[in-house]
PDB file of N, CA and C in Angstrom:
ATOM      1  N   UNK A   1      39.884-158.484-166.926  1.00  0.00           N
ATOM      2  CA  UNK A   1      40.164-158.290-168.321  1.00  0.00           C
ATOM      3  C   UNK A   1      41.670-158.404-168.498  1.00  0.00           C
ATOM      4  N   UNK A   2      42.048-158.976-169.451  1.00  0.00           N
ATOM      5  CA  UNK A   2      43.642-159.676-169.943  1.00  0.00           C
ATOM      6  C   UNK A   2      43.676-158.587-171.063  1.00  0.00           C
ATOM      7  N   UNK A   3      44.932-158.768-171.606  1.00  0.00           N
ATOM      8  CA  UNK A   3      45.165-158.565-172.874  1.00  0.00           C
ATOM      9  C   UNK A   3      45.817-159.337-173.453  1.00  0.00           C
ATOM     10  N   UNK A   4      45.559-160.094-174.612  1.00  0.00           N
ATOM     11  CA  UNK A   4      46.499-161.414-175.548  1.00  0.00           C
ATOM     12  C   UNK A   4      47.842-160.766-175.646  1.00  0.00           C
ATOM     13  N   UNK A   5      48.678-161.944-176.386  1.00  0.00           N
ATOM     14  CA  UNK A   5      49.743-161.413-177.115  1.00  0.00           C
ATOM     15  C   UNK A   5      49.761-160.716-178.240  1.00  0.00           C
ATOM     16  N   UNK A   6      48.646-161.148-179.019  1.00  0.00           N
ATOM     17  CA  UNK A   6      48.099-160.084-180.468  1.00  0.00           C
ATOM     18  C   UNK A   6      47.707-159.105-180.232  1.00  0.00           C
ATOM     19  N   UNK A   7      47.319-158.509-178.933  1.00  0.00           N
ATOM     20  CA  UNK A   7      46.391-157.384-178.722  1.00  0.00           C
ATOM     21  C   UNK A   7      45.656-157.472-178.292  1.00  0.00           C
ATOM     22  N   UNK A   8      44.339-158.535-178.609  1.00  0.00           N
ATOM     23  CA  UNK A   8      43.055-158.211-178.330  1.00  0.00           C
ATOM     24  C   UNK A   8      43.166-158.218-176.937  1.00  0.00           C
ATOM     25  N   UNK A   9      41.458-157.612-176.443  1.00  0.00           N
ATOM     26  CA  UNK A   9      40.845-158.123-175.041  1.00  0.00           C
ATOM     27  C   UNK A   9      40.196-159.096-174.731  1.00  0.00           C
ATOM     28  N   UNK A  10      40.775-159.649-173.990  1.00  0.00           N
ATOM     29  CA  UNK A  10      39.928-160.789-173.218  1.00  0.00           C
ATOM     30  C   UNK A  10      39.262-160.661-172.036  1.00  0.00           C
ATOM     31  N   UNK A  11      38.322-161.403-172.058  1.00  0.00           N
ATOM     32  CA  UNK A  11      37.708-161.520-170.390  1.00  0.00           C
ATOM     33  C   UNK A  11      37.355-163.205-169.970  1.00  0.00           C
ATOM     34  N   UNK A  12      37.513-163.342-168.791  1.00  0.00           N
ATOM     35  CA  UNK A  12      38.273-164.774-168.245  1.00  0.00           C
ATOM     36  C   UNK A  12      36.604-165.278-167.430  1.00  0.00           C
ATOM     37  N   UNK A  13      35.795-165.859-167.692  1.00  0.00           N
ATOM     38  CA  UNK A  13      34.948-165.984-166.616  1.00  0.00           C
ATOM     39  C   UNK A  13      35.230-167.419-166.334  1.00  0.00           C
ATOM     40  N   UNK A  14      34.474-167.817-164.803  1.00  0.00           N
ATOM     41  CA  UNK A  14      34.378-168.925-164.429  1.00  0.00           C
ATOM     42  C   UNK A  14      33.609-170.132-164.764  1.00  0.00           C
ATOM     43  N   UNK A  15      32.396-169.738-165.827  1.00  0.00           N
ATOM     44  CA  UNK A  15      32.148-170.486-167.041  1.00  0.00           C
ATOM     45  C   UNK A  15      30.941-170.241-167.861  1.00  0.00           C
ATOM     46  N   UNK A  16      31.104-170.848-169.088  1.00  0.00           N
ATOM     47  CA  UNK A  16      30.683-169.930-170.562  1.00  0.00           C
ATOM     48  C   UNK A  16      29.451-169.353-170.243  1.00  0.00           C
ATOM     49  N   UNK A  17      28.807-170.027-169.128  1.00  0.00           N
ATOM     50  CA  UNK A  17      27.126-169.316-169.104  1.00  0.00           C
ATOM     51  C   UNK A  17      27.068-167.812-168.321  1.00  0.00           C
ATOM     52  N   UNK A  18      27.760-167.210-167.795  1.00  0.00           N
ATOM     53  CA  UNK A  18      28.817-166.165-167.259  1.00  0.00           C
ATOM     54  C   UNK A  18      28.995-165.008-168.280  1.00  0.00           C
ATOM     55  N   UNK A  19      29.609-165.961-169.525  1.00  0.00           N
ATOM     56  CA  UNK A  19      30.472-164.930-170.290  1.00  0.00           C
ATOM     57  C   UNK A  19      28.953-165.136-171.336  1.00  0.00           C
ATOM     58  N   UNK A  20      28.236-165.576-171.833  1.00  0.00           N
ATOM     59  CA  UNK A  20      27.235-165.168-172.523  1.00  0.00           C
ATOM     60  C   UNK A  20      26.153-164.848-172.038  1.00  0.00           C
ATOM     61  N   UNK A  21      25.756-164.163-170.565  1.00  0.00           N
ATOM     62  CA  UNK A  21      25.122-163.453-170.051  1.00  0.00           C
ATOM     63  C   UNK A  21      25.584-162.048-169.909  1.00  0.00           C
ATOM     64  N   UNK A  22      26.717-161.889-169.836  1.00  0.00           N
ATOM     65  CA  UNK A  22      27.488-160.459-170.041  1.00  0.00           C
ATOM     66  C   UNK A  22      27.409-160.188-171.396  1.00  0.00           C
ATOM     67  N   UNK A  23      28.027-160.914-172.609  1.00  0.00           N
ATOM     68  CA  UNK A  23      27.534-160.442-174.121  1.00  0.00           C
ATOM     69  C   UNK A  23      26.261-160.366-174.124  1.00  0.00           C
ATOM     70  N   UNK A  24      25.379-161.156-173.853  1.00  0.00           N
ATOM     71  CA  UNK A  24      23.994-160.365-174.539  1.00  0.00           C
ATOM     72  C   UNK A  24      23.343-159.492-173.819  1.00  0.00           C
ATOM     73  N   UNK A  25      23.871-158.787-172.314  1.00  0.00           N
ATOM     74  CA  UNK A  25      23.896-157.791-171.640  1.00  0.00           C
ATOM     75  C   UNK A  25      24.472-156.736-172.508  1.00  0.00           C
ATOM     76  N   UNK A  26      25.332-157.000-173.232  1.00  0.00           N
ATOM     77  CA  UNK A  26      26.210-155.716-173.731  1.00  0.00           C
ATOM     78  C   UNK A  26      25.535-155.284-175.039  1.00  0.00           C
ATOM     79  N   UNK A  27      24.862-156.940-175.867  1.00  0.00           N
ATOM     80  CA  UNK A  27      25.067-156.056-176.787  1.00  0.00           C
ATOM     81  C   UNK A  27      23.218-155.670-176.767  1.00  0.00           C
ATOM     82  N   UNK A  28      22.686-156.313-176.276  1.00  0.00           N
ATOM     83  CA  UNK A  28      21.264-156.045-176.625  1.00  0.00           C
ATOM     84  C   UNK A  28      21.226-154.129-176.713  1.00  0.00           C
ATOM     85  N   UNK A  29      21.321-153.054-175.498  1.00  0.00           N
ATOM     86  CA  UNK A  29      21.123-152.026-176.025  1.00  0.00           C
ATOM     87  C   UNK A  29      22.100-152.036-177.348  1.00  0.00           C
ATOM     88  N   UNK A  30      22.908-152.357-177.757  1.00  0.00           N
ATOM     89  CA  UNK A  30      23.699-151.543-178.966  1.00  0.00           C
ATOM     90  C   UNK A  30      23.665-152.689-179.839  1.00  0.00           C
ATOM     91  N   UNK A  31      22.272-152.986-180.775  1.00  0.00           N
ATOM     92  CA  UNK A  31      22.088-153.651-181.744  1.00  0.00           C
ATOM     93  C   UNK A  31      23.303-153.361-182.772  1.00  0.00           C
ATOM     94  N   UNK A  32      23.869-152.098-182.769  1.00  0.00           N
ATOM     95  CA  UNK A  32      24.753-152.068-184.402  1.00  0.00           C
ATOM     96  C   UNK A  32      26.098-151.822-184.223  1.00  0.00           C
ATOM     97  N   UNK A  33      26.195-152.248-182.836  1.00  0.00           N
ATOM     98  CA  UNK A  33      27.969-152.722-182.469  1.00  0.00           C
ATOM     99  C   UNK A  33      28.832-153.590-183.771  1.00  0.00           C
ATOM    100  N   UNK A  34      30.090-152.965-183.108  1.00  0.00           N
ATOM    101  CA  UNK A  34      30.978-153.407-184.455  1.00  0.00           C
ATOM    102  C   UNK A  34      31.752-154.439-184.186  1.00  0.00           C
ATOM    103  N   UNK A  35      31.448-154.728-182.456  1.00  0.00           N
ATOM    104  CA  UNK A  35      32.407-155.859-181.574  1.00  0.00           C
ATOM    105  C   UNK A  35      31.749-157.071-182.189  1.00  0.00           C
ATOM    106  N   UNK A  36      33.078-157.888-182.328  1.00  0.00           N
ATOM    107  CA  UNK A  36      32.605-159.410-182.456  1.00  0.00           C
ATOM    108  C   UNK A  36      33.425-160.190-181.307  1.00  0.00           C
ATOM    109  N   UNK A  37      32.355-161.357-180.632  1.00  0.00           N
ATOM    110  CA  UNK A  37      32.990-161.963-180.087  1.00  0.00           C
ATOM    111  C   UNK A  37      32.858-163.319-179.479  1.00  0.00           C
ATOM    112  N   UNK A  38      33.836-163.999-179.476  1.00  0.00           N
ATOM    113  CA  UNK A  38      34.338-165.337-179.631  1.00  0.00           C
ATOM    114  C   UNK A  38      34.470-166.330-178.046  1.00  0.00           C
ATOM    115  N   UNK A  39      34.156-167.153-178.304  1.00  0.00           N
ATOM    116  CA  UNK A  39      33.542-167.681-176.899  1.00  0.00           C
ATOM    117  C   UNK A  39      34.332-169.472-176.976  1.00  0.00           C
ATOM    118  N   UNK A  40      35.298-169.422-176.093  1.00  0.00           N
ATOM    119  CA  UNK A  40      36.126-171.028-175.840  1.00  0.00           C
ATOM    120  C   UNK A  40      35.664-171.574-174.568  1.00  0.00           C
ATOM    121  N   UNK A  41      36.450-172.765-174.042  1.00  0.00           N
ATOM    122  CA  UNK A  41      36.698-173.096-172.825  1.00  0.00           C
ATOM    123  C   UNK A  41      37.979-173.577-173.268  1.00  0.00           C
ATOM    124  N   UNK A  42      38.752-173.302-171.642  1.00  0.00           N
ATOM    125  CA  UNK A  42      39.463-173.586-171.527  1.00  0.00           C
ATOM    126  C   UNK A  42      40.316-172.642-170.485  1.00  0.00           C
ATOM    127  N   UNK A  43      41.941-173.412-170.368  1.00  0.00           N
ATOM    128  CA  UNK A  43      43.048-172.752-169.103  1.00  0.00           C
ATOM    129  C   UNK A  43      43.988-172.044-169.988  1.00  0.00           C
ATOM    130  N   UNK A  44      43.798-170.988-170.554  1.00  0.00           N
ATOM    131  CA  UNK A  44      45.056-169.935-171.155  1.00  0.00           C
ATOM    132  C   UNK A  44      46.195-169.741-170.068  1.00  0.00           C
ATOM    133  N   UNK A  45      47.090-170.083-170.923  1.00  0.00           N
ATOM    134  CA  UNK A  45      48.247-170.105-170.051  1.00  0.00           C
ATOM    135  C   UNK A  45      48.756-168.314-170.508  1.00  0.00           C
ATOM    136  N   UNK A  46      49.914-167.868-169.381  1.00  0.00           N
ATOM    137  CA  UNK A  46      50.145-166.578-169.744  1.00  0.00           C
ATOM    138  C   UNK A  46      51.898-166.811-170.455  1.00  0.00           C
ATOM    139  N   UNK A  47      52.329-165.678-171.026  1.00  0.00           N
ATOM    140  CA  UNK A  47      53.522-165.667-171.347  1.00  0.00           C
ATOM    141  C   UNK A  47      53.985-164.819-169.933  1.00  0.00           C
ATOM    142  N   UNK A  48      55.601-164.932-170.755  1.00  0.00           N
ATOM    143  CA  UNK A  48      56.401-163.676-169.813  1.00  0.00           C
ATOM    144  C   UNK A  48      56.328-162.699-169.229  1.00  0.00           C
ATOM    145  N   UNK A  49      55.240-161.952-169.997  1.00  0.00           N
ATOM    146  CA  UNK A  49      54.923-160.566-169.697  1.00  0.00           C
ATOM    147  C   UNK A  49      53.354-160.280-169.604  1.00  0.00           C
ATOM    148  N   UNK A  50      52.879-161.651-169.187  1.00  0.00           N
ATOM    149  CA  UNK A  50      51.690-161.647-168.269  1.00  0.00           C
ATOM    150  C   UNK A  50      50.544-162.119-169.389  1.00  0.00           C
ATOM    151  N   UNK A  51      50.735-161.917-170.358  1.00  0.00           N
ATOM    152  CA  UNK A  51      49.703-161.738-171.194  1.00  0.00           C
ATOM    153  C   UNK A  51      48.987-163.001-171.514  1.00  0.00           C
ATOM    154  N   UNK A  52      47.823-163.304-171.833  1.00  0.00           N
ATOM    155  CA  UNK A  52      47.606-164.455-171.909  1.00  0.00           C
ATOM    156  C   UNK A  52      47.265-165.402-173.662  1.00  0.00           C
ATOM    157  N   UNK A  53      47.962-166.311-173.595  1.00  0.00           N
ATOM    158  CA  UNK A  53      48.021-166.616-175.237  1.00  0.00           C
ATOM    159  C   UNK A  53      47.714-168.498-175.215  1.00  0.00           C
ATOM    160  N   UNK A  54      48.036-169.277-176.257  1.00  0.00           N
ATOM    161  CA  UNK A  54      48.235-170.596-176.277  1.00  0.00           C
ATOM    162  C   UNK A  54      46.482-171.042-177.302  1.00  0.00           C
ATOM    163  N   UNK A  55      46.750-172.091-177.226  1.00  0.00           N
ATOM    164  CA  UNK A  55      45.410-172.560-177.787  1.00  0.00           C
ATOM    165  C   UNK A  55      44.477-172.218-177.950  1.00  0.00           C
ATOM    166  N   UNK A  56      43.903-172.226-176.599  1.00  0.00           N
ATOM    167  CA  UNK A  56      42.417-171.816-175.751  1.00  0.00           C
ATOM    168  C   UNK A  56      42.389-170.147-176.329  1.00  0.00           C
ATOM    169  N   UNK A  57      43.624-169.497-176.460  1.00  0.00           N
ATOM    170  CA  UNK A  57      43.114-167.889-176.741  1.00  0.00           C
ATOM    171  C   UNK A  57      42.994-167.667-178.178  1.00  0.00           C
ATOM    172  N   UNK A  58      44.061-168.615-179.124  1.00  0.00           N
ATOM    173  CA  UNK A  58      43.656-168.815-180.451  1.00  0.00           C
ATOM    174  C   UNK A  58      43.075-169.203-180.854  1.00  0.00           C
ATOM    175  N   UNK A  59      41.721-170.409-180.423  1.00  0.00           N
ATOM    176  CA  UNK A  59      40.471-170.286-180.992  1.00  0.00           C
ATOM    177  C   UNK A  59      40.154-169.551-180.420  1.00  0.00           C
ATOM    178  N   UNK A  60      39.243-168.884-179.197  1.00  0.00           N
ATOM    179  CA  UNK A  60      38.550-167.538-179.165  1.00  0.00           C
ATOM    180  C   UNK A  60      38.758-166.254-180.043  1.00  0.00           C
ATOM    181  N   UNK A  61      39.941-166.478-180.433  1.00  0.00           N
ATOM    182  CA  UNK A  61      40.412-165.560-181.485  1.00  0.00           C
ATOM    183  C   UNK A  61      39.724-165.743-182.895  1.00  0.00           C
ATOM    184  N   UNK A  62      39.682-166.705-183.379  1.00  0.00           N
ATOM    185  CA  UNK A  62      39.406-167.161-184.132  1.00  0.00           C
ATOM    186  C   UNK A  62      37.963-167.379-184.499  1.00  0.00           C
ATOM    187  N   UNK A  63      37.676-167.398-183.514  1.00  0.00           N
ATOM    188  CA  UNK A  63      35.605-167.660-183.549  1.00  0.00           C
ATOM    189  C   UNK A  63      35.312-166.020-183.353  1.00  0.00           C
ATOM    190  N   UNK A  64      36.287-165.487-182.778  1.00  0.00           N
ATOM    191  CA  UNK A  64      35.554-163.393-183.020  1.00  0.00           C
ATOM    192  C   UNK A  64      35.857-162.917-184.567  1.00  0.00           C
ATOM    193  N   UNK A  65      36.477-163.880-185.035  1.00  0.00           N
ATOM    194  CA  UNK A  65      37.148-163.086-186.715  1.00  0.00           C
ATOM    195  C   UNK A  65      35.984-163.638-187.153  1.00  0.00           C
ATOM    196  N   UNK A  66      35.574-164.499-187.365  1.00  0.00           N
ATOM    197  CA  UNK A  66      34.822-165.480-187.738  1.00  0.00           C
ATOM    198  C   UNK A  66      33.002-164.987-187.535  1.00  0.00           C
ATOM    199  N   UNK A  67      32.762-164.014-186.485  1.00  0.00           N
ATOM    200  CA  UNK A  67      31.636-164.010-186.064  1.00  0.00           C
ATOM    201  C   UNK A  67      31.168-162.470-187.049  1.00  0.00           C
ATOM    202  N   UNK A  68      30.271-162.675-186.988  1.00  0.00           N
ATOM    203  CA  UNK A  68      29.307-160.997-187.702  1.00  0.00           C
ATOM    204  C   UNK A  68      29.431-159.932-186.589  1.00  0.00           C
ATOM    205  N   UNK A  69      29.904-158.292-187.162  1.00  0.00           N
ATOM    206  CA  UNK A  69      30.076-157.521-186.124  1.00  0.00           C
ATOM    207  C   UNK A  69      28.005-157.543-185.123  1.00  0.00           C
ATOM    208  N   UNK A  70      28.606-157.513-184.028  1.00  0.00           N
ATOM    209  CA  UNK A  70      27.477-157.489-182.807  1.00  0.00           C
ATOM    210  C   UNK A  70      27.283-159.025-182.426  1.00  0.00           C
ATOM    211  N   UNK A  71      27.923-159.941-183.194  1.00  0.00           N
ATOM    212  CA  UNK A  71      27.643-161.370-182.789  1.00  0.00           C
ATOM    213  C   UNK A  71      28.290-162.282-181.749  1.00  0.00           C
ATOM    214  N   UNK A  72      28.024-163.574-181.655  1.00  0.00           N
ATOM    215  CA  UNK A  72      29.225-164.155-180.434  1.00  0.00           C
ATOM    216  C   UNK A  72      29.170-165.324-181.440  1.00  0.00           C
ATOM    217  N   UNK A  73      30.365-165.835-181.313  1.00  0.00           N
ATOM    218  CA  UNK A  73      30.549-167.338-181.799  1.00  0.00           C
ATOM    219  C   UNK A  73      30.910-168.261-180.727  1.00  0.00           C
ATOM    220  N   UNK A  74      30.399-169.171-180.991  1.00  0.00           N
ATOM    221  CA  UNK A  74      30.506-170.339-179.602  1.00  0.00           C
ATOM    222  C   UNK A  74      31.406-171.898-179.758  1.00  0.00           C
ATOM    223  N   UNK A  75      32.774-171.723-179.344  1.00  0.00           N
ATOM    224  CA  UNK A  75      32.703-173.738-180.131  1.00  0.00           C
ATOM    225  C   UNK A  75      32.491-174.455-179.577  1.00  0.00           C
ATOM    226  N   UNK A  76      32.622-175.683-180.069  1.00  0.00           N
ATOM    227  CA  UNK A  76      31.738-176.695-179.429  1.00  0.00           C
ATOM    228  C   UNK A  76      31.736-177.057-178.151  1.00  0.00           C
ATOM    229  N   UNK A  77      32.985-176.846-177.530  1.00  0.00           N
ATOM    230  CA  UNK A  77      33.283-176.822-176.226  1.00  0.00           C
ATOM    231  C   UNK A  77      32.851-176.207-175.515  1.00  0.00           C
ATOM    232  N   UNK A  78      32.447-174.867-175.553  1.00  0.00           N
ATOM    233  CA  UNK A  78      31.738-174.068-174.956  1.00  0.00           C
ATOM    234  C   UNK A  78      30.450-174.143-174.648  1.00  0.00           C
ATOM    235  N   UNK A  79      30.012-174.812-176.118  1.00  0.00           N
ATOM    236  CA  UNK A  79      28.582-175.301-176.210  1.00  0.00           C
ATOM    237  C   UNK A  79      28.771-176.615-175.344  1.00  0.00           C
ATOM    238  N   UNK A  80      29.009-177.052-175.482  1.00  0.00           N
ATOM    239  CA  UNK A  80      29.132-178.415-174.506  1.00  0.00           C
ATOM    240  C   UNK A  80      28.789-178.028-172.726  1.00  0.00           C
ATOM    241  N   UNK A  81      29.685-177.294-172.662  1.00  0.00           N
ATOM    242  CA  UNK A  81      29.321-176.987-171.246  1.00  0.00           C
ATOM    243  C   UNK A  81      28.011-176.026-170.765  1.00  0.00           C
ATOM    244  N   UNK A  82      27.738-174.829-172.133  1.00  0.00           N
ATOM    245  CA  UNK A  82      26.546-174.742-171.517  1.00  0.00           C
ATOM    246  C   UNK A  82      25.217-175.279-171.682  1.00  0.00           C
ATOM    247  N   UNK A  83      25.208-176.456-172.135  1.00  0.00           N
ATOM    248  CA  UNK A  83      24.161-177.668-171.619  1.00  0.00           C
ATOM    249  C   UNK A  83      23.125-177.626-172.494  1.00  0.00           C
ATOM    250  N   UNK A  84      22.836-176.227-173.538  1.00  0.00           N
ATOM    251  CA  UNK A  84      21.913-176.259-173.756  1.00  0.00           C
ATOM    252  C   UNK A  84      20.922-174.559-173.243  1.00  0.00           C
ATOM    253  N   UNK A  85      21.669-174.333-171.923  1.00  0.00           N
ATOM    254  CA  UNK A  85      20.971-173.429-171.242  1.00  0.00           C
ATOM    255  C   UNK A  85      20.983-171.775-172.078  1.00  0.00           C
ATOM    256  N   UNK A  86      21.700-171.608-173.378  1.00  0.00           N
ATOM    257  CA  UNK A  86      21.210-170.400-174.138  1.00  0.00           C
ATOM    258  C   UNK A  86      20.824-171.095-175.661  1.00  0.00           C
ATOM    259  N   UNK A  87      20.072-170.413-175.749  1.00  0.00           N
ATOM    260  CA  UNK A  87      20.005-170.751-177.604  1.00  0.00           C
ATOM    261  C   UNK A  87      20.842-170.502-178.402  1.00  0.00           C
ATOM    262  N   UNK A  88      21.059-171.211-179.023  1.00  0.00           N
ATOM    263  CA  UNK A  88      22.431-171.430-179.936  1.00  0.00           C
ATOM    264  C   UNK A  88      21.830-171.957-180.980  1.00  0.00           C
ATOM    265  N   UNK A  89      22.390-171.661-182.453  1.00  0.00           N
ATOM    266  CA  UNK A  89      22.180-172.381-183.836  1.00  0.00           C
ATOM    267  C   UNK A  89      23.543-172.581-184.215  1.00  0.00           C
ATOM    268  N   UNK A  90      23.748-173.689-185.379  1.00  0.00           N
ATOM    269  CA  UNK A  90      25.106-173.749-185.857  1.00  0.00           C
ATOM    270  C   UNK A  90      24.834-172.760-186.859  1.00  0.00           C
ATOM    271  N   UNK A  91      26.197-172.428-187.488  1.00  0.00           N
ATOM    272  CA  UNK A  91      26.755-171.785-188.849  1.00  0.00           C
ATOM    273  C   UNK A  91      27.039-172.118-189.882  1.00  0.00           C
ATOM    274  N   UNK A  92      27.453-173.829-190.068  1.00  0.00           N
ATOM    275  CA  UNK A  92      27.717-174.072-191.180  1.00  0.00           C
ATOM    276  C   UNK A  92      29.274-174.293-191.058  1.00  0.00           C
ATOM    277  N   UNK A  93      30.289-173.812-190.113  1.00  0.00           N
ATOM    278  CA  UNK A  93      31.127-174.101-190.214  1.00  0.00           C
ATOM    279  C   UNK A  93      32.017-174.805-188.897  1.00  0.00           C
ATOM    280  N   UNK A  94      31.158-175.527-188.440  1.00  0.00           N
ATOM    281  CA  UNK A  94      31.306-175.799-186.793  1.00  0.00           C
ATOM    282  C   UNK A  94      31.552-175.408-186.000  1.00  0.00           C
ATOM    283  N   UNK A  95      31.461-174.023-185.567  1.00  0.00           N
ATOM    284  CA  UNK A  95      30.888-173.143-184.415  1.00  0.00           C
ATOM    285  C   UNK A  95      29.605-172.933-184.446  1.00  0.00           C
ATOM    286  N   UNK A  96      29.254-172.198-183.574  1.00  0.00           N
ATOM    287  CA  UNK A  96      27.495-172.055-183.481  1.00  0.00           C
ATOM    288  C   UNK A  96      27.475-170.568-182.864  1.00  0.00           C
ATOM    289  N   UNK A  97      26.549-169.817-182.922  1.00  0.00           N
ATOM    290  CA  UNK A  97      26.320-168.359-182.641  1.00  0.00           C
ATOM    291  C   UNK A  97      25.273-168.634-181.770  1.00  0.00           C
ATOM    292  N   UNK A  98      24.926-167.163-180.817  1.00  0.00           N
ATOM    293  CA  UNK A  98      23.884-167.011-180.017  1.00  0.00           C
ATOM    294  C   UNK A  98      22.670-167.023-180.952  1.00  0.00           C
ATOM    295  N   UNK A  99      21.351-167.331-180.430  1.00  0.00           N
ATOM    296  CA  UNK A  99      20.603-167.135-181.702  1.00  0.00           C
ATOM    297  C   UNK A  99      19.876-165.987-181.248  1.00  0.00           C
ATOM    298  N   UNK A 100      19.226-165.119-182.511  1.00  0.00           N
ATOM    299  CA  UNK A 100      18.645-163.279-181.771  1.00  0.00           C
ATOM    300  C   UNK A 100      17.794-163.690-181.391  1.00  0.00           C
TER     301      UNK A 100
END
């Protein structure tokens, strides 16, 4: 687990099918979580003081603002790599969410 330059938390897996087996681990018991969260690929580079920021962390950022509290948002990249292997619907605004 990282922490951005804005604050948030991050977590770094080795790839997206990883990190959306841990979210719907987390949230299934706690249907009325208030966490939203946002799902990239990519190499976040760190700053000075370790933290990790650049592109790759500003869309993930961006797809958790974006997502309904208890939800994940996925972009396309992410979706790309996982093949297909979770269910996913789009949104309407070109990301796509886990589907319940």
């Amino acid at each position: 687990m990282a922490r951005a330059a804005d604050g948030r938390f991050l977590v770094l897996y080795d790839t997206p099918a990883a990190a959306v087996h841990d979210v719907a681990g987390y949230l299934r018991p706690r249907a009325m979580t208030m966490v939203r969260f946002g799902l990239h690929a990519g190499e976040p580079p760190r700053d000075g003081g370790g933290r990790l920021t650049g592109p790759t962390v500003s869309a993930a950022s961006r797809l958790a603002d974006l997502a309904a509290p208890g939800r994940l948002r996925v972009s396309a990249a992410a979706a790309e790599l996982l093949g297909g292997a979770v269910p996913l619907e789009e949104t309407g605004d070109g990301s796509l969410q886990l589907r319940k």
